[in-house]
N, C-alpha and C. Protein backbone atom coordinates (compact mmCIF):
# COMPACT_ATOMS: atom_id res chain seq x y z
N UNK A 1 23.03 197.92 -57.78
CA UNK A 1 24.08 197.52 -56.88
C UNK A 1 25.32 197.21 -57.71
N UNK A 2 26.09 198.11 -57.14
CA UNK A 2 28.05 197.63 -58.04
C UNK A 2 27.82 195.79 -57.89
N UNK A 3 29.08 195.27 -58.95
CA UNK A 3 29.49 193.88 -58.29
C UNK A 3 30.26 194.37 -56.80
N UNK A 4 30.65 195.07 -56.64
CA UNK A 4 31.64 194.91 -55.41
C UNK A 4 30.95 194.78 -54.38
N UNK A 5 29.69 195.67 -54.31
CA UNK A 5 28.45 195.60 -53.20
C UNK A 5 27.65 194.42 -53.50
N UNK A 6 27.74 193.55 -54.37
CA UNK A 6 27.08 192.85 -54.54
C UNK A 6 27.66 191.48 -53.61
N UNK A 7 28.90 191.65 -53.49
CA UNK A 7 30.19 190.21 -53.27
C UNK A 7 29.85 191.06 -51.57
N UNK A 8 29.92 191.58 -51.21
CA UNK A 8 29.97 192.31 -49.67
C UNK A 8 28.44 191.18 -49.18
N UNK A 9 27.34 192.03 -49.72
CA UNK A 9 26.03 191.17 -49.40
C UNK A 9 26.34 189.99 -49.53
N UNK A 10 26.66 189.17 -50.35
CA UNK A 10 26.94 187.61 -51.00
C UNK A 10 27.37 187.12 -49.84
N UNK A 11 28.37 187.62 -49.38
CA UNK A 11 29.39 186.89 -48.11
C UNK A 11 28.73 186.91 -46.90
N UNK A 12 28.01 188.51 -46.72
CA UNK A 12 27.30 188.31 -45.30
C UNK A 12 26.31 186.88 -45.18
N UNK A 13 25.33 186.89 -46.39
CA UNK A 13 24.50 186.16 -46.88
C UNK A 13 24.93 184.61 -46.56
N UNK A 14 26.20 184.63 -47.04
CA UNK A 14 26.77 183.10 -46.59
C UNK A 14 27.04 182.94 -45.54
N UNK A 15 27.61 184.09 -44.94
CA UNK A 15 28.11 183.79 -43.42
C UNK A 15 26.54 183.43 -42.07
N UNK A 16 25.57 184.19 -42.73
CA UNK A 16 24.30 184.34 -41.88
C UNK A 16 23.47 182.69 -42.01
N UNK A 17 24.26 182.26 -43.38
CA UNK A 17 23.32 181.02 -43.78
C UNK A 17 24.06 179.97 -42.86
N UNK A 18 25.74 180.00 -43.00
CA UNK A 18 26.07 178.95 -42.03
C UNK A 18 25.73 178.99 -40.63
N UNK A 19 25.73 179.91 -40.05
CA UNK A 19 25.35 180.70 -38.59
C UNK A 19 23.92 179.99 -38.32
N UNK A 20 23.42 180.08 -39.06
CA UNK A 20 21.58 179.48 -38.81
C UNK A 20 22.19 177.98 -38.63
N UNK A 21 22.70 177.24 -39.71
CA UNK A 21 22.51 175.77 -39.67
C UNK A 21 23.31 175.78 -37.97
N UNK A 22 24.83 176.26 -37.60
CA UNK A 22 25.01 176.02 -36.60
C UNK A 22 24.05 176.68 -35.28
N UNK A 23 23.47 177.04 -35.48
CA UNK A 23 22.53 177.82 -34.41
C UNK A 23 21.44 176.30 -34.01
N UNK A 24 21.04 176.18 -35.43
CA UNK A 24 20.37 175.48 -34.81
C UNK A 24 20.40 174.04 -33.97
N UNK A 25 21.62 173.88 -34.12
CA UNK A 25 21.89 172.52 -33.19
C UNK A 25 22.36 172.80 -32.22
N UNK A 26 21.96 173.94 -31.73
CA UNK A 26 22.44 174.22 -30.05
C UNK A 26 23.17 174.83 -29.87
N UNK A 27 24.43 175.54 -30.57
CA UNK A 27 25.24 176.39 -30.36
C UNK A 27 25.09 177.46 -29.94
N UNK A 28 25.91 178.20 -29.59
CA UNK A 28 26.21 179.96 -29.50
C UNK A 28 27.30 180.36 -30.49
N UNK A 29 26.79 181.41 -31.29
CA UNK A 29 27.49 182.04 -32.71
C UNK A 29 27.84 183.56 -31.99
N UNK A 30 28.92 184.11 -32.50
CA UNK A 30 29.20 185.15 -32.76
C UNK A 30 30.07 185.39 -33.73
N UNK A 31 29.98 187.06 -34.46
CA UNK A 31 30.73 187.78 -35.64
C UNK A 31 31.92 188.22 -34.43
N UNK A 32 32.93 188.12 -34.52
CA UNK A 32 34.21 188.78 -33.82
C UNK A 32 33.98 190.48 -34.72
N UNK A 33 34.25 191.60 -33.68
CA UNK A 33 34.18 192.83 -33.46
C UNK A 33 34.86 193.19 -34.87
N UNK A 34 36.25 192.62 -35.12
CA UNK A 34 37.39 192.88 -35.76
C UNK A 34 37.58 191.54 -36.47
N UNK A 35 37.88 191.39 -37.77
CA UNK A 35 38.20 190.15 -38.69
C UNK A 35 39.02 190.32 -38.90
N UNK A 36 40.12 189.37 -38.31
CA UNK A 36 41.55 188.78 -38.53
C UNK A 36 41.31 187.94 -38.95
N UNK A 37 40.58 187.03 -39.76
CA UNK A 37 40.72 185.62 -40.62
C UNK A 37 39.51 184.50 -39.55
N UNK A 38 38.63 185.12 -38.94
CA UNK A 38 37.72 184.47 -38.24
C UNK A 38 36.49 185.23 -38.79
N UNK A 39 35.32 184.70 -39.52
CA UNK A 39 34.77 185.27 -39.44
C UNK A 39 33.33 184.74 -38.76
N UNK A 40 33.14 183.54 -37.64
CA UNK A 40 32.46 183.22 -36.68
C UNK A 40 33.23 182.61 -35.43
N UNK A 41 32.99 183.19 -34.28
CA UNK A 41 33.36 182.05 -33.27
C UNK A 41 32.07 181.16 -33.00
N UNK A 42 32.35 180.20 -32.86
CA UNK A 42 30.68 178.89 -32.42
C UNK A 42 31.52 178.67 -31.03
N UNK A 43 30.69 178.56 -30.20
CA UNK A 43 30.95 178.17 -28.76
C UNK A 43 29.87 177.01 -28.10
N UNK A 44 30.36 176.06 -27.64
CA UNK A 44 29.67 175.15 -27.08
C UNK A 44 29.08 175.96 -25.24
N UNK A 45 28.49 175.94 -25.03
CA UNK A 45 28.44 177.27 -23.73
C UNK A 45 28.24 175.68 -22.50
N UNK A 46 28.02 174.39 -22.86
CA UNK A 46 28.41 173.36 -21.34
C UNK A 46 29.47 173.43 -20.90
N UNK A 47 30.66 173.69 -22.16
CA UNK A 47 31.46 173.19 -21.73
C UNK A 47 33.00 174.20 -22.07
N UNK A 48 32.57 175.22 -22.96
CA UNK A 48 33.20 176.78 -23.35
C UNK A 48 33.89 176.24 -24.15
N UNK A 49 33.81 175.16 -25.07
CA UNK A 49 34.53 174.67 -26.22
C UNK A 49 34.36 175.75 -27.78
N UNK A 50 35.54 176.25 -28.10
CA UNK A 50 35.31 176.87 -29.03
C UNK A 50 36.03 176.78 -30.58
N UNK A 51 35.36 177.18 -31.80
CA UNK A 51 35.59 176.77 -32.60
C UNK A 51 35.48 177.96 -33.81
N UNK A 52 36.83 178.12 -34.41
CA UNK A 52 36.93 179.33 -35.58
C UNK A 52 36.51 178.76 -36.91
N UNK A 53 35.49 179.98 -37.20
CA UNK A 53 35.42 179.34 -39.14
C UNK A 53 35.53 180.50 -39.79
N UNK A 54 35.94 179.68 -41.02
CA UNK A 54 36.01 181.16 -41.69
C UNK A 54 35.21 180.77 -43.18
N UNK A 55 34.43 181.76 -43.47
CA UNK A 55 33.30 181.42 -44.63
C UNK A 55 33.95 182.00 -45.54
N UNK A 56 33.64 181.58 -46.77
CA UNK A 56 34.00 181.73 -48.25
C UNK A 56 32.78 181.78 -49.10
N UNK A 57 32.38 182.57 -49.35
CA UNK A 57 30.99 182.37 -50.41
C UNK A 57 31.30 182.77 -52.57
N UNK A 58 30.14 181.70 -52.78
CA UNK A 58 30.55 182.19 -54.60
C UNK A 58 29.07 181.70 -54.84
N UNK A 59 28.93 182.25 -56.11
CA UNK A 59 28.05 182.26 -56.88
C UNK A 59 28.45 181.11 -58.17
N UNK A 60 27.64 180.36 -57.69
CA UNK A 60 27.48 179.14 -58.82
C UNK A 60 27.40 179.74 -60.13
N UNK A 61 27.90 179.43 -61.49
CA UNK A 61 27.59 179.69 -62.69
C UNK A 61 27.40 178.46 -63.36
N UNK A 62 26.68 178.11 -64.23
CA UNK A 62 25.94 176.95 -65.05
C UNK A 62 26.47 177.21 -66.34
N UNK A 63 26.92 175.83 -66.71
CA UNK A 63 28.18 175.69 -67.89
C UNK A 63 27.35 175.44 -68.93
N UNK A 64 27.13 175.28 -70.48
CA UNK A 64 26.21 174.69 -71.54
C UNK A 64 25.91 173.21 -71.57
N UNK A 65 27.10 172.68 -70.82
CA UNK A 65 25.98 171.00 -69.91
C UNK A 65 25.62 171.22 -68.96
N UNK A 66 25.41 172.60 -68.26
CA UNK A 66 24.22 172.55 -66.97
C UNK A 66 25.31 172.17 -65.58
N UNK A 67 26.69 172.04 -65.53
CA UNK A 67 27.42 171.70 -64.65
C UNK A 67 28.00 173.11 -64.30
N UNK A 68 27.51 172.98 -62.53
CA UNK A 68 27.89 174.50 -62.04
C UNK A 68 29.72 174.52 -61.71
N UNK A 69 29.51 175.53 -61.90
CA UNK A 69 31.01 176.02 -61.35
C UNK A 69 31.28 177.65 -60.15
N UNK A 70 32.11 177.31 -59.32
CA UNK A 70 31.54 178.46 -58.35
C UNK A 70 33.27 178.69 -57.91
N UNK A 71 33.77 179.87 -57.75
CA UNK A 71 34.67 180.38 -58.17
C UNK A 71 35.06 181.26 -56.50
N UNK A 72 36.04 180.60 -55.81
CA UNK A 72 36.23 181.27 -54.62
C UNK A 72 37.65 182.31 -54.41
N UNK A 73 37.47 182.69 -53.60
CA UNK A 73 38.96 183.89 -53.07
C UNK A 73 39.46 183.06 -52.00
N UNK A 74 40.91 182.65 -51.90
CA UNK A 74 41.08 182.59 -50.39
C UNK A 74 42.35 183.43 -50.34
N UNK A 75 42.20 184.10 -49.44
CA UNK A 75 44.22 184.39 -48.71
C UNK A 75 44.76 183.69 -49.02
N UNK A 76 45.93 183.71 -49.57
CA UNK A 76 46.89 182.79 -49.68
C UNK A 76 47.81 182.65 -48.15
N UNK A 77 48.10 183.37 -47.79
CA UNK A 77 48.34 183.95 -46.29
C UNK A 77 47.90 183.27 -45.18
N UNK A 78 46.27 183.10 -45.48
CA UNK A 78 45.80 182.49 -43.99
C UNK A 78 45.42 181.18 -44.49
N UNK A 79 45.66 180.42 -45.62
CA UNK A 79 45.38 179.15 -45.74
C UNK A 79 47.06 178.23 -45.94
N UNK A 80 47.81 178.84 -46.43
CA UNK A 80 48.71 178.06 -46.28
C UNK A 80 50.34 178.60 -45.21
N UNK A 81 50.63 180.06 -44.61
CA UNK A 81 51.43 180.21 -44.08
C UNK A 81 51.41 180.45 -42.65
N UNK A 82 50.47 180.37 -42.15
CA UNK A 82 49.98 180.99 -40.56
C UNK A 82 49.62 179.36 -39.62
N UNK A 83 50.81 178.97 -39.43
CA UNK A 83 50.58 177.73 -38.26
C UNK A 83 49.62 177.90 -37.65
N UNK A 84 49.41 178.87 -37.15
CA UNK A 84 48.93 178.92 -35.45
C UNK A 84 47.02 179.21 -36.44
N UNK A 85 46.60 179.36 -37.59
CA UNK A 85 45.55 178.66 -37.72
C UNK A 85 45.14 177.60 -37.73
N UNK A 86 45.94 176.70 -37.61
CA UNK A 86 45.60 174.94 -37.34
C UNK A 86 44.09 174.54 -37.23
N UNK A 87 43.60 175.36 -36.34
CA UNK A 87 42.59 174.60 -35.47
C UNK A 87 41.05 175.50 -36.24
N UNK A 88 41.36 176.27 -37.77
CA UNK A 88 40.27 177.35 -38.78
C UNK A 88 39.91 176.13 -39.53
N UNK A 89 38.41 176.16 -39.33
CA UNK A 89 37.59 175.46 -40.26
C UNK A 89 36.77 176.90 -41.19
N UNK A 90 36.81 176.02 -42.09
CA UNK A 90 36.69 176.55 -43.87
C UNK A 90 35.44 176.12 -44.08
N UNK A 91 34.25 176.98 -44.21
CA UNK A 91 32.80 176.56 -44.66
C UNK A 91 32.69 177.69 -45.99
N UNK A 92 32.88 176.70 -47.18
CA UNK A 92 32.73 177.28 -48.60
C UNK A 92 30.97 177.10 -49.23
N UNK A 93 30.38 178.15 -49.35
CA UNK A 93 29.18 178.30 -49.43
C UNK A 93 28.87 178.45 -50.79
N UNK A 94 28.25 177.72 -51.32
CA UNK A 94 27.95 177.90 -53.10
C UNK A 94 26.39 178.43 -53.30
N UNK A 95 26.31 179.73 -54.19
CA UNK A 95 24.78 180.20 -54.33
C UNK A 95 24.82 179.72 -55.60
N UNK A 96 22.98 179.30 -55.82
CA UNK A 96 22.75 179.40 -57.66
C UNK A 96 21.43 179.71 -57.54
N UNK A 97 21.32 180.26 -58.33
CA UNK A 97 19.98 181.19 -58.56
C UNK A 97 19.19 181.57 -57.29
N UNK A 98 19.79 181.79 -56.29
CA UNK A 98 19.10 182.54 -55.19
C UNK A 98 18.77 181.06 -53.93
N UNK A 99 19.22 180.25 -54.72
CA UNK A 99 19.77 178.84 -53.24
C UNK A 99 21.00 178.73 -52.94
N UNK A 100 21.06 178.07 -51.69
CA UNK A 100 22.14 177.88 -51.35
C UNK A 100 22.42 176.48 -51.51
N UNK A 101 23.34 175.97 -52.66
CA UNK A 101 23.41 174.14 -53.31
C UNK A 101 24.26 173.71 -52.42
N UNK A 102 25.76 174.22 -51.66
CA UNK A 102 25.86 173.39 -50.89
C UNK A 102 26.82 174.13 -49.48
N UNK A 103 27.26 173.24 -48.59
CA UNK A 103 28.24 174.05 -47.60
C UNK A 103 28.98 172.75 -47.26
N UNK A 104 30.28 173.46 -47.64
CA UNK A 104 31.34 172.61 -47.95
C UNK A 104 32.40 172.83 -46.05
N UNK A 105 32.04 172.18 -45.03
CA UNK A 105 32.49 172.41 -44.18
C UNK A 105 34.44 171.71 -44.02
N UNK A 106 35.46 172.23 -44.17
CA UNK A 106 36.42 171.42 -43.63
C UNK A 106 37.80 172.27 -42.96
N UNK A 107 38.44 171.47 -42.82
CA UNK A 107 39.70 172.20 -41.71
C UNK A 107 40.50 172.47 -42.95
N UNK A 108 41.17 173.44 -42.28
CA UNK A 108 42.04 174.49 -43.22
C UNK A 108 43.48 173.22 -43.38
N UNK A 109 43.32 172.20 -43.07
CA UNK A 109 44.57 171.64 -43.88
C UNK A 109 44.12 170.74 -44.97
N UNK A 110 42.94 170.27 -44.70
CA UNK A 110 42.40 169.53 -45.66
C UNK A 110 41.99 170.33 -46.92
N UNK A 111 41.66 171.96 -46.62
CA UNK A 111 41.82 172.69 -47.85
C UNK A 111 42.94 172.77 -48.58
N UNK A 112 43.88 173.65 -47.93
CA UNK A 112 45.27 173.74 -48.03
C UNK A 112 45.85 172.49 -49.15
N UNK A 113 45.68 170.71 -48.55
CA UNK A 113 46.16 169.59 -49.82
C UNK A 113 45.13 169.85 -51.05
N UNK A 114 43.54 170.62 -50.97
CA UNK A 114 43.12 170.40 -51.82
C UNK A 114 43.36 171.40 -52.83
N UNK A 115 44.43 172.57 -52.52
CA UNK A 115 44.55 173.63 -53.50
C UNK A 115 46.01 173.29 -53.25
N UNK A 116 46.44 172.54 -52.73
CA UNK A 116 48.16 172.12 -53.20
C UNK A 116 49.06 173.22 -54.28
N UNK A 117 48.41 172.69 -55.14
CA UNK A 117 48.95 172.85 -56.70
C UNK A 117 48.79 174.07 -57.02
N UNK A 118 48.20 174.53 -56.99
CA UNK A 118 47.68 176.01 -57.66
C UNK A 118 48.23 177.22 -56.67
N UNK A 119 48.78 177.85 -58.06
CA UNK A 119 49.75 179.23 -57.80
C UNK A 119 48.97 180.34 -57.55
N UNK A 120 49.48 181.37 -56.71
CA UNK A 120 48.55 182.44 -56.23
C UNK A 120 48.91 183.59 -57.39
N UNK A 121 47.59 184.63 -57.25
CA UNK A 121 47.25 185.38 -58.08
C UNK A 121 47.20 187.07 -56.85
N UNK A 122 47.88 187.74 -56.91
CA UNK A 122 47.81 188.87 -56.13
C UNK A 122 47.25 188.72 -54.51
N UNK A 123 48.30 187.33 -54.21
CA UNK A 123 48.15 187.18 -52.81
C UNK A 123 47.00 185.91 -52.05
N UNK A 124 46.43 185.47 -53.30
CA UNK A 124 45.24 184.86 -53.34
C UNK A 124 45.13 183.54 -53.90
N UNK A 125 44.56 182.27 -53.58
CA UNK A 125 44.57 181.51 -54.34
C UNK A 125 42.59 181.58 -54.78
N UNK A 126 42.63 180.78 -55.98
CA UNK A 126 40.77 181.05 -56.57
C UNK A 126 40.50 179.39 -57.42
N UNK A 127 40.25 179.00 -56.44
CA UNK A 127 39.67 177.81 -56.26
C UNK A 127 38.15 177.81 -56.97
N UNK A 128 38.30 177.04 -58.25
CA UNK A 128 36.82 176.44 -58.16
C UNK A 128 36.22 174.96 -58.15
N UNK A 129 34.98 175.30 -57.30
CA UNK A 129 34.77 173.93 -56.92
C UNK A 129 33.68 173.72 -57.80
N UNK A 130 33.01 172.50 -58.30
CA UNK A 130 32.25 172.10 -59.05
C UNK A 130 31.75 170.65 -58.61
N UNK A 131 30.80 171.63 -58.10
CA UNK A 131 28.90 170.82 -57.16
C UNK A 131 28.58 169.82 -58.24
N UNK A 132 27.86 168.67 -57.95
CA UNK A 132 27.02 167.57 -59.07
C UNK A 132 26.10 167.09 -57.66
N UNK A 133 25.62 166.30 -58.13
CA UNK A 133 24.48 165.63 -57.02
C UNK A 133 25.36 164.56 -56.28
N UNK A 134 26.40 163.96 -57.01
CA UNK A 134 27.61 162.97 -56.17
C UNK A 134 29.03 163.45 -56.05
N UNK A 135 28.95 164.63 -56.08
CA UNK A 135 30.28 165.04 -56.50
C UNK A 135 30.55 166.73 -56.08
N UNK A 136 31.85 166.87 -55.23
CA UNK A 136 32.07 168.33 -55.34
C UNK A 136 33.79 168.78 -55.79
N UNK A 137 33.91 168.95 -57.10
CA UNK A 137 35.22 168.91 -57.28
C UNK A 137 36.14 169.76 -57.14
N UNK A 138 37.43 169.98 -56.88
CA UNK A 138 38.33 171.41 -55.97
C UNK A 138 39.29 170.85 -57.09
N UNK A 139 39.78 170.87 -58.48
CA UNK A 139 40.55 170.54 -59.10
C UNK A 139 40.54 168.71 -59.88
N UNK A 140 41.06 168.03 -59.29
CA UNK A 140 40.82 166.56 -58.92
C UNK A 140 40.46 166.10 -57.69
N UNK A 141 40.47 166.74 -56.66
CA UNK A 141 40.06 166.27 -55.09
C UNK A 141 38.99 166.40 -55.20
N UNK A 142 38.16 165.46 -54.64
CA UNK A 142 36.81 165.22 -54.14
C UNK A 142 36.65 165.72 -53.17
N UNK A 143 35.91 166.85 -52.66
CA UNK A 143 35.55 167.19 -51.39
C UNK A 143 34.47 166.89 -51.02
N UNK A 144 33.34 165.90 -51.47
CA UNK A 144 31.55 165.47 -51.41
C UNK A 144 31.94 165.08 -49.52
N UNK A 145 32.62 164.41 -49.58
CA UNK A 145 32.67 163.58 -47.54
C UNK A 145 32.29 165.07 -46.88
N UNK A 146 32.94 166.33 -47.40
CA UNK A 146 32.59 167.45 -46.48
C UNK A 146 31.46 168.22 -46.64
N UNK A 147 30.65 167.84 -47.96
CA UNK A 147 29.34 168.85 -48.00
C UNK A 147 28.00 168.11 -47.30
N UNK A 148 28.09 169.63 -46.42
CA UNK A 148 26.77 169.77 -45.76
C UNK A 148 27.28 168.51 -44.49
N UNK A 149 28.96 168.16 -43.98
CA UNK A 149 28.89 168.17 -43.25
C UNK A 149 29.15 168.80 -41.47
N UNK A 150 28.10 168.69 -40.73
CA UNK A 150 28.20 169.72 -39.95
C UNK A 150 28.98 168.74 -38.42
N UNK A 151 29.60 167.92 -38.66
CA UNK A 151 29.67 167.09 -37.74
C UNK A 151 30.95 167.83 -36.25
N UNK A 152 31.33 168.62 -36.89
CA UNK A 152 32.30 169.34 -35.78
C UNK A 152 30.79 169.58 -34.60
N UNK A 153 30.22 170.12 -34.91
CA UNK A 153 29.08 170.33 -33.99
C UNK A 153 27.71 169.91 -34.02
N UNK A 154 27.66 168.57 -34.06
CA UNK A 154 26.79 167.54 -33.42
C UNK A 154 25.56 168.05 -33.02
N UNK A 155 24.64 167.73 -33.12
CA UNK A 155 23.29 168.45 -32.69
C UNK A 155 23.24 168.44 -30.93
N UNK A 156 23.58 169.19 -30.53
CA UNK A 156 23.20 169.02 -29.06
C UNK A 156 21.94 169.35 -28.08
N UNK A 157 21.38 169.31 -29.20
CA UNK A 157 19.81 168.94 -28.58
C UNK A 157 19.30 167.61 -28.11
N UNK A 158 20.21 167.29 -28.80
CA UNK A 158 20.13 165.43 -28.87
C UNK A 158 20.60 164.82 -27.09
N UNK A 159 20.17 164.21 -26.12
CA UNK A 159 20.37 164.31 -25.43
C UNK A 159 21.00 162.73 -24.53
């Protein structure tokens, strides 16, 4: 498998992994036909509440102290110039050795302050975040409050 086919699988892979966790708390998932910068709608079906995410997946790499580092793509485009995404949540998916260590769920503005600083590269900004057991770091921002949380959608099984 090329790397390029390799990053194609990687992403589906992430996108299928967040899709399960929201599946299973009751939702309705779909892939939109056409990707304009959505790549799930989640729909609440009581009440037709709906909600855009857009997945980001990387492959963890392990440093010579054993501290991963996982290396993302975003648009520069759809994270910092497109108002009318306001309402795009950002689920950044980290693989290492064939797990998935964490899912970094948050809204595209709270990404947006956490890559502030950093200048784009052929349209792109490349964020890496760096997982610990207390810690998920995006430069100096702490993003840990958002891993693995799924709280936009609440278990609604729960009754």
């Amino acid at each position: 498998m090329t790397p390029r086919e390799y990053t194609t699988y990687l992403g589906k892979g992430g996108q299928f992994a967040v899709m399960s966790h929201i599946v299973v708390r009751g939702y309705n998932v779909a892939i939109p036909e056409i990707d304009v910068g959505s790549d799930i709608f989640v729909v609440q079906d009581e009440n037709s509440t709906l909600w855009r995410v857009q997945v980001k997946t990387a492959t963890a790499m392990a440093g010579a102290d054993g501290s991963l580092r996982a290396k993302f793509n975003l648009p520069e485009r759809q994270l910092r110039n497109l108002p009318e995404v306001d309402d795009l949540i950002y689920s950044l998916v980290v693989l290492h050795e064939g797990a998935w260590r964490a899912f970094i769920n948050l809204p595209r503005a709270k990404l947006e302050d956490a890559t502030a600083g950093m200048k784009p590269t052929h349209g792109s900004l490349t964020p890496t975040l760096r997982p610990s057991e207390t810690r998920v770091l995006c430069g100096k921002v702490d993003l840990q409050p958002y891993r693995d949380w799924w709280e936009y959608w609440p278990d609604s099984r729960r009754s």
